[in-house]
N, C-alpha and C. Protein backbone atom coordinates (compact mmCIF):
# COMPACT_ATOMS: atom_id res chain seq x y z
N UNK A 1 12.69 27.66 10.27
CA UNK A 1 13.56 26.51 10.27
C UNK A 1 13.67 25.96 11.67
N UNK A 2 13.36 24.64 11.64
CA UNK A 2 13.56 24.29 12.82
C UNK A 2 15.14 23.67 13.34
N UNK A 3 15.56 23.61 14.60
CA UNK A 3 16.37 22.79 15.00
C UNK A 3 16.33 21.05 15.07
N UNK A 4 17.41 20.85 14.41
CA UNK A 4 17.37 19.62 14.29
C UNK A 4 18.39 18.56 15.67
N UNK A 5 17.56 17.46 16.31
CA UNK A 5 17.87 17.31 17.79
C UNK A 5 18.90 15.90 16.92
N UNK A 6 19.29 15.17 17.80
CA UNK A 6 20.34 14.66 17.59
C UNK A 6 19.38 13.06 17.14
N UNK A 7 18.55 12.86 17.83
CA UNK A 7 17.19 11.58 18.00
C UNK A 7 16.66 11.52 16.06
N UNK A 8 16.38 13.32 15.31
CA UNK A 8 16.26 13.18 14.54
C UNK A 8 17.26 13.17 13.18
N UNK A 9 18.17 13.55 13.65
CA UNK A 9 19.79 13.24 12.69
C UNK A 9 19.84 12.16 12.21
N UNK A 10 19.81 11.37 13.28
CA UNK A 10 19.96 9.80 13.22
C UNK A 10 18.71 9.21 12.71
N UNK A 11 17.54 9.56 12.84
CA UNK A 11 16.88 8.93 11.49
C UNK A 11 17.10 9.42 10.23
N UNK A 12 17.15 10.46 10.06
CA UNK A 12 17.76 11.08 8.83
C UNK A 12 18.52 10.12 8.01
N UNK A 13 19.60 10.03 8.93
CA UNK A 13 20.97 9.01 8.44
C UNK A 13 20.64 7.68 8.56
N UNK A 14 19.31 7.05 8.75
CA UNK A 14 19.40 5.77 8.63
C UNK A 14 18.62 6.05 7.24
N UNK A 15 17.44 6.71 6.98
CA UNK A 15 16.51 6.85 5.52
C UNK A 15 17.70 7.16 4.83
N UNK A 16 18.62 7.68 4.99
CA UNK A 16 19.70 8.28 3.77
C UNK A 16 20.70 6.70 3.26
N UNK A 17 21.08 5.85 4.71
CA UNK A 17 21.82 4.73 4.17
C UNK A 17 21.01 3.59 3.35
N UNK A 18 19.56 3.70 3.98
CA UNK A 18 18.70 2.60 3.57
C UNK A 18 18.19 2.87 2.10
N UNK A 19 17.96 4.17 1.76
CA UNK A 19 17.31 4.09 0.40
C UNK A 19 18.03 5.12 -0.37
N UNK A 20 19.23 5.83 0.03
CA UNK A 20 20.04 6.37 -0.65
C UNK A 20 18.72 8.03 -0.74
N UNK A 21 17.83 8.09 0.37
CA UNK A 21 17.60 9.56 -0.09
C UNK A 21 17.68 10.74 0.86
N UNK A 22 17.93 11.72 0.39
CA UNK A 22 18.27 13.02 1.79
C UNK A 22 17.10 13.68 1.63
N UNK A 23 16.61 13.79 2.87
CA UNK A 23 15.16 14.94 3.48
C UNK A 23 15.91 15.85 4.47
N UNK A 24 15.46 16.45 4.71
CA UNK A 24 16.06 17.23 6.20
C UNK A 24 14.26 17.52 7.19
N UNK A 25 13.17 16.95 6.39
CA UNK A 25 12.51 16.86 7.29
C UNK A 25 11.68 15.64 7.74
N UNK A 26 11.89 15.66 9.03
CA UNK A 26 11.63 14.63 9.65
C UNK A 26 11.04 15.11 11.37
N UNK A 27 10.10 14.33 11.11
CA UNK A 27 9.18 14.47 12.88
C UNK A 27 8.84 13.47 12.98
N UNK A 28 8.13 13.50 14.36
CA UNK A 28 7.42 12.64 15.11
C UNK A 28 5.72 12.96 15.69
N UNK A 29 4.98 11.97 15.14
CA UNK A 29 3.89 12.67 15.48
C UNK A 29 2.79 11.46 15.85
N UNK A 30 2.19 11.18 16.96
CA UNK A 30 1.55 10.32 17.04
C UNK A 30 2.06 8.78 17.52
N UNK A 31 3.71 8.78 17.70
CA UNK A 31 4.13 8.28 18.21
C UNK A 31 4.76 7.48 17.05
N UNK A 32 4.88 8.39 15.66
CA UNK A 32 5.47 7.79 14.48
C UNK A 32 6.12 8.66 13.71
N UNK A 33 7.23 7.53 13.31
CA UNK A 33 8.59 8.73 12.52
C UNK A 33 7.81 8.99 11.12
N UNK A 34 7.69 10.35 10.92
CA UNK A 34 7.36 10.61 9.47
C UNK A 34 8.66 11.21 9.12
N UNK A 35 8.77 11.00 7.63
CA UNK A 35 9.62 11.54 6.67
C UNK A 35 9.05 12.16 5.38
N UNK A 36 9.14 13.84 4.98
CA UNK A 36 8.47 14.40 4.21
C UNK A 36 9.66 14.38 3.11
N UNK A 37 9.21 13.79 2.17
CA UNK A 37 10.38 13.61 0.70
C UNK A 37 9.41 14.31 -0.36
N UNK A 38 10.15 15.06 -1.42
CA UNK A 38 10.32 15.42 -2.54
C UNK A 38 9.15 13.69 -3.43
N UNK A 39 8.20 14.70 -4.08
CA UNK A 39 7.32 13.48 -4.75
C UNK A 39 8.30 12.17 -5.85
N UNK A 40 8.77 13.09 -6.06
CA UNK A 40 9.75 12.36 -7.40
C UNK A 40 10.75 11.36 -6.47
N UNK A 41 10.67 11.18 -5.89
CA UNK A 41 11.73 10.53 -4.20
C UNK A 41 11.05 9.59 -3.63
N UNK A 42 9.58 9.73 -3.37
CA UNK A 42 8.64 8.87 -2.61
C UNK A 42 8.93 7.27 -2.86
N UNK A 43 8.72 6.47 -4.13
CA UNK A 43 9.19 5.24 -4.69
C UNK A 43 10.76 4.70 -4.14
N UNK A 44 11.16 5.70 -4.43
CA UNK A 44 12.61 5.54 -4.18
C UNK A 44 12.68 5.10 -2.21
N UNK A 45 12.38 6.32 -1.77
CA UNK A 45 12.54 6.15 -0.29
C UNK A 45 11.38 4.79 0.27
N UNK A 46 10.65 4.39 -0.56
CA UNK A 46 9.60 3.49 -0.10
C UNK A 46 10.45 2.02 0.14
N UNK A 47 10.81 2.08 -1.08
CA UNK A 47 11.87 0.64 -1.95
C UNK A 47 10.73 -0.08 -2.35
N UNK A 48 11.30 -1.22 -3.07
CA UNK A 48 10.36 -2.37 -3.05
C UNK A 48 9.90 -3.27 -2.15
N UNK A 49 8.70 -3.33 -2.39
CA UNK A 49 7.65 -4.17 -1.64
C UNK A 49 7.82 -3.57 0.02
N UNK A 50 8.13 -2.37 -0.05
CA UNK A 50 8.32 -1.68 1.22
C UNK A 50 9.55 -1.78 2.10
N UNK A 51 10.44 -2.35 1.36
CA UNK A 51 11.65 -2.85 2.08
C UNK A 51 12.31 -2.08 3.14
N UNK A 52 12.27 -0.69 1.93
CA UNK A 52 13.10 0.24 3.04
C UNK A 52 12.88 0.94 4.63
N UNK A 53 11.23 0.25 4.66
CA UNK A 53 10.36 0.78 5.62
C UNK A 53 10.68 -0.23 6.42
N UNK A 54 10.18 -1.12 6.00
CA UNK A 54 10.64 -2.78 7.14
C UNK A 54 11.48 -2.55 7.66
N UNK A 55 12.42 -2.28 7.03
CA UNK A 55 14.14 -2.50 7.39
C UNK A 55 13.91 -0.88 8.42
N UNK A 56 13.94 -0.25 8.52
CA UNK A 56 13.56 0.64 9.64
C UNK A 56 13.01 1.15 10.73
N UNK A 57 11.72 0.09 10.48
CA UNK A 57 10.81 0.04 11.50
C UNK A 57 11.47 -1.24 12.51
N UNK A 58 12.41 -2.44 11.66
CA UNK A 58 12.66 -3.47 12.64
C UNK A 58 13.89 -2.86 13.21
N UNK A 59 14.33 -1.72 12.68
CA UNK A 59 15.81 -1.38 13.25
C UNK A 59 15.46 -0.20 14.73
N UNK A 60 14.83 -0.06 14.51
CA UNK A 60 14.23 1.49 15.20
C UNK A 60 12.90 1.02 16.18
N UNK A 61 12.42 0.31 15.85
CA UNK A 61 10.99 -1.10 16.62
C UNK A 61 10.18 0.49 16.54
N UNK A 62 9.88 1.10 15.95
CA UNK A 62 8.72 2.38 15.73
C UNK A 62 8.03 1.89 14.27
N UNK A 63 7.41 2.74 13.95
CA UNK A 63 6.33 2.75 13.01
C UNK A 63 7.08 4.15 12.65
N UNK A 64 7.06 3.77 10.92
CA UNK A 64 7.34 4.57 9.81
C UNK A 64 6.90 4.70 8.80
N UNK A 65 6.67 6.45 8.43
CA UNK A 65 5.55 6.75 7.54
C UNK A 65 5.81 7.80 6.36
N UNK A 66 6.43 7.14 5.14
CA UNK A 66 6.80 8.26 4.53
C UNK A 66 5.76 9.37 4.14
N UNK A 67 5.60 10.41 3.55
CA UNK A 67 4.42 11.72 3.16
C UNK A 67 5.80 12.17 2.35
N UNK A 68 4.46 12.85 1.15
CA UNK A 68 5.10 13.81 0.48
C UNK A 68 4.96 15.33 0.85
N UNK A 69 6.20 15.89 0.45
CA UNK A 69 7.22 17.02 1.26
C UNK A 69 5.70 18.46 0.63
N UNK A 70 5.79 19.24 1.36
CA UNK A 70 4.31 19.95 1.21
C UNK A 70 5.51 21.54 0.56
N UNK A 71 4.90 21.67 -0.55
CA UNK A 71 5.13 22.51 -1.48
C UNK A 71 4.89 23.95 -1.38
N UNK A 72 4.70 24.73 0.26
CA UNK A 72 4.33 26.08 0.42
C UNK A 72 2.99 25.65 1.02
N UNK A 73 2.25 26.99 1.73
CA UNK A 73 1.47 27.07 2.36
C UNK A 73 0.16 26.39 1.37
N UNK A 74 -0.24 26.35 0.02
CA UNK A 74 -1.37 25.78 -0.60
C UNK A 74 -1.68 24.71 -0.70
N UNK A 75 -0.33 23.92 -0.22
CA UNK A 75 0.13 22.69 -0.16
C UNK A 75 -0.50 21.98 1.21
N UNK A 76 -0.99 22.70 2.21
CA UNK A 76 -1.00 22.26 3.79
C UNK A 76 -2.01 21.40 3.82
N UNK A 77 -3.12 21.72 3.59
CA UNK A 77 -4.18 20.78 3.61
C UNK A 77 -3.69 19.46 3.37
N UNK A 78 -3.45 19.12 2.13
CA UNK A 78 -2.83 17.48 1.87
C UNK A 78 -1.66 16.93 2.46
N UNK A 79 -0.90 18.00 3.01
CA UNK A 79 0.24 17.65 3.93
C UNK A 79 -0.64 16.88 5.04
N UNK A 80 -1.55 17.69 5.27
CA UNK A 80 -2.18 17.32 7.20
C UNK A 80 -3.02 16.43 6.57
N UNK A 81 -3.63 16.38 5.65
CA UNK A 81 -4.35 14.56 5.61
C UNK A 81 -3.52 13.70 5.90
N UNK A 82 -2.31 13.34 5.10
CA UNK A 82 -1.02 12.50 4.73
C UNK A 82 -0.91 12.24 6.29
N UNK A 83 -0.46 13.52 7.31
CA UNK A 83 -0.27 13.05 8.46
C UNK A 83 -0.92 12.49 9.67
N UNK A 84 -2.49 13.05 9.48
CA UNK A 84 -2.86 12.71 10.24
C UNK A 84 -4.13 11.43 10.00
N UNK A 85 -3.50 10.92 8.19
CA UNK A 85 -4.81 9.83 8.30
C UNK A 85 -4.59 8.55 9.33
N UNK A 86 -5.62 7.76 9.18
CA UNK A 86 -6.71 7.93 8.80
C UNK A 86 -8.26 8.58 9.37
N UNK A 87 -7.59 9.64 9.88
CA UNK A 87 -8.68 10.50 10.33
C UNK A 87 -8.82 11.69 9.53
N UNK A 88 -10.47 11.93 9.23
CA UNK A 88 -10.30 13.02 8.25
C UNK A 88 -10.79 14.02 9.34
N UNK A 89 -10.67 15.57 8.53
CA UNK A 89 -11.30 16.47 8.80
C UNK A 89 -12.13 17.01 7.55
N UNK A 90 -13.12 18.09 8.02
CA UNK A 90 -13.87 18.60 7.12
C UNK A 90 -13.15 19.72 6.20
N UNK A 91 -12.36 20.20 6.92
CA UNK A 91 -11.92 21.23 5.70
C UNK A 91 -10.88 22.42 6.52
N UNK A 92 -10.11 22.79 5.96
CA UNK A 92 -8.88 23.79 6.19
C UNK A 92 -8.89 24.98 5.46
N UNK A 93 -8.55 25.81 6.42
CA UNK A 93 -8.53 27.22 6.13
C UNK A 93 -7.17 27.90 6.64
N UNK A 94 -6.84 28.71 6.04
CA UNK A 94 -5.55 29.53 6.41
C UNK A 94 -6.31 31.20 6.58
N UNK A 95 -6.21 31.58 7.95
CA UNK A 95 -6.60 33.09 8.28
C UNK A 95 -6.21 33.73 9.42
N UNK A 96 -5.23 34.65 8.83
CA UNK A 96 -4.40 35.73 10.05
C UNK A 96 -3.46 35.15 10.81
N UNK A 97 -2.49 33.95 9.64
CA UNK A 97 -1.22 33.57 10.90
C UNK A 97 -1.76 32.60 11.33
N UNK A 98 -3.13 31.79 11.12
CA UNK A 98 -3.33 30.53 11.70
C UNK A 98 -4.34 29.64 10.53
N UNK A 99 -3.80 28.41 10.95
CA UNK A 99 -4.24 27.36 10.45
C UNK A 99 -5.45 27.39 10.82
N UNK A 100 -6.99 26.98 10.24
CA UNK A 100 -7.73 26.08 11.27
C UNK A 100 -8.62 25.44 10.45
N UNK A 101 -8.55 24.14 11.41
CA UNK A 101 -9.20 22.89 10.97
C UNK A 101 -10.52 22.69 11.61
N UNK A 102 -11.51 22.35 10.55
CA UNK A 102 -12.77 21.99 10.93
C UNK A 102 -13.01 20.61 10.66
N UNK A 103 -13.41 20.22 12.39
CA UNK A 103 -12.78 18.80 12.28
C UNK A 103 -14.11 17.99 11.59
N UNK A 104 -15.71 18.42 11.81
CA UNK A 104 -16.54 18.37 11.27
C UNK A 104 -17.72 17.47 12.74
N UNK A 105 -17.05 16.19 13.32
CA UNK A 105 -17.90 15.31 13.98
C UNK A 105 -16.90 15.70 15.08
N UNK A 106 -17.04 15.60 16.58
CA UNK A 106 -16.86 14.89 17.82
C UNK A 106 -15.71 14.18 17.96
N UNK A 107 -15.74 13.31 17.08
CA UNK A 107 -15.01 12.23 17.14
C UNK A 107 -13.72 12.27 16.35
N UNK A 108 -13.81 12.73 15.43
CA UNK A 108 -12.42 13.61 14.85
C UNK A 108 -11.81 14.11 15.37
N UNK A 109 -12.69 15.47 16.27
CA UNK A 109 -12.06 16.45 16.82
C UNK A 109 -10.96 16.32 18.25
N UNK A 110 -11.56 14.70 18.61
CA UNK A 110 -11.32 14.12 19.53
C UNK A 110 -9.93 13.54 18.60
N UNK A 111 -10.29 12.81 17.88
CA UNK A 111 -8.63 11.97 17.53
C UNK A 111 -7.90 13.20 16.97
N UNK A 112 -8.10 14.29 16.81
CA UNK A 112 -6.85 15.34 16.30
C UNK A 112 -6.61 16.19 17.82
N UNK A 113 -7.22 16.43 18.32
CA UNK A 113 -7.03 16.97 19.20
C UNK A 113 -5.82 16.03 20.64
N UNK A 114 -6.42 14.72 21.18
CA UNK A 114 -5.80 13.94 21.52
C UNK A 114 -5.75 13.72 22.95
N UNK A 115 -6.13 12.84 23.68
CA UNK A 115 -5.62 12.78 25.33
C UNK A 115 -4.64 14.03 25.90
N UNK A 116 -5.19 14.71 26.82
CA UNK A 116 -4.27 15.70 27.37
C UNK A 116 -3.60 16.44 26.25
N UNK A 117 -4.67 16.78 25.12
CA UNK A 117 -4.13 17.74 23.76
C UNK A 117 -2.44 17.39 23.57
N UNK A 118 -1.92 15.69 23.19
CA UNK A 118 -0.47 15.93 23.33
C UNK A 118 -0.89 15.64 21.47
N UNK A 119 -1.52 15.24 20.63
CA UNK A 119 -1.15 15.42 19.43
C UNK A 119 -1.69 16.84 18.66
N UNK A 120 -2.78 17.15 19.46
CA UNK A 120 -2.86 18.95 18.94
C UNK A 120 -1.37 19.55 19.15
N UNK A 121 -0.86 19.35 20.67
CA UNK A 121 0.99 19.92 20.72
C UNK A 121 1.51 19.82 19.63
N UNK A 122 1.47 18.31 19.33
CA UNK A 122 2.67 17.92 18.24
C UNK A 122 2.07 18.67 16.74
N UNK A 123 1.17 18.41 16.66
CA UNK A 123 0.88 19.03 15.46
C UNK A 123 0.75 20.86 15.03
N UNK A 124 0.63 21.47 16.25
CA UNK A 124 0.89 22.74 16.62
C UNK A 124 2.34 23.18 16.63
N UNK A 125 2.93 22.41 17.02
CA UNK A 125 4.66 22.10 16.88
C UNK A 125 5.19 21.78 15.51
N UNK A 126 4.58 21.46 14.77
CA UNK A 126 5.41 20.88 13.39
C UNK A 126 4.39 22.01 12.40
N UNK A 127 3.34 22.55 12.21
CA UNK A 127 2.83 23.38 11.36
C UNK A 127 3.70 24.90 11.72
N UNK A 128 3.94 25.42 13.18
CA UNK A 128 4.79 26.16 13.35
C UNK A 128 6.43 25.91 12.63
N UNK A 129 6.97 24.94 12.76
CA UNK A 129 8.40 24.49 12.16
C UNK A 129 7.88 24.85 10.63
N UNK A 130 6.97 23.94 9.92
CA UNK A 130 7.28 23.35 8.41
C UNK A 130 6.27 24.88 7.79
N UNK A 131 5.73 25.61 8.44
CA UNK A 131 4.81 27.08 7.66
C UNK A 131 4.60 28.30 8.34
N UNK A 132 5.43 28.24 9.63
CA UNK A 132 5.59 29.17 10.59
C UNK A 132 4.10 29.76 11.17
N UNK A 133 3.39 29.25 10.76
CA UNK A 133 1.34 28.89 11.26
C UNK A 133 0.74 28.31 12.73
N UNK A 134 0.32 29.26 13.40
CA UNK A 134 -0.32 28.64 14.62
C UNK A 134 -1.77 28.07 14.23
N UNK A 135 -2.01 27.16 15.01
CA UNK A 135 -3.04 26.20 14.61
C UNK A 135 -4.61 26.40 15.63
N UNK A 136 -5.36 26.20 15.11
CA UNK A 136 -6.81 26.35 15.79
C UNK A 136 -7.64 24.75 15.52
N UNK A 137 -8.58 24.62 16.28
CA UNK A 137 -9.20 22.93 15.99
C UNK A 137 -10.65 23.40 16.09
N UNK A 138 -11.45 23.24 15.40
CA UNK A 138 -12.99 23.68 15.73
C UNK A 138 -13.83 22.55 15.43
């Protein structure tokens, strides 16, 4: 379980006034607020014609990205597409306490990995929080 900072409360409580839904998880990754909701929730937290997103992104001037909420460790793979498209990787494995992603080309490995490895951090940072999993990039 992670600690929740005060920066992410407050988005919390704006997705909760804007579309009437409660997550308790919420990060930042890539320099964008994601919110992981319950599938049956997704529509709901979206609104129509994206409203509830607009209305957040103009309140907050960030970029917002709802994903659906990842269901246990079998679940991870499609969690980390969701977050990190539109860049793919080749394929995910879970072995000995760590994640690792085969990014497949160069150039992947490069956009997951990231300038001065700060979105490998972030993403090393939030697979530890949301599956308690250290992460590898190959």
């Amino acid at each position: 379980m992670s600690v929740i900072d005060m920066h992410i409360m407050r988005y919390i409580n704006l997705l909760d006034r804007a579309s009437n839904v409660k997550t308790r998880k919420c990060f930042i990754y890539n320099n964008i607020i994601y919110f992981a909701v319950p599938e049956q929730m997704m529509s709901k937290a979206i609104g129509p014609d994206a409203s509830n997103i607009r209305a957040l992104q103009d309140k907050l001037g960030k970029r917002i990205r709802i994903v659906k909420e990842a269901e246990g460790l079998g679940d991870a793979a499609r969690f980390l597409e969701d977050v990190v498209a539109p860049v793919k990787f080749k394929s995910l494995e879970i072995k000995d306490g760590e994640i690792i992603i085969t990014a497949g080309s160069t150039q992947n490995k490069a956009a997951l990995i990231g300038r001065n490895r700060i979105r490998f951090d972030e993403m090393k940072k939030l697979l530890h929080e949301m599956f308690g999993m250290g992460l590898r990039i190959l």
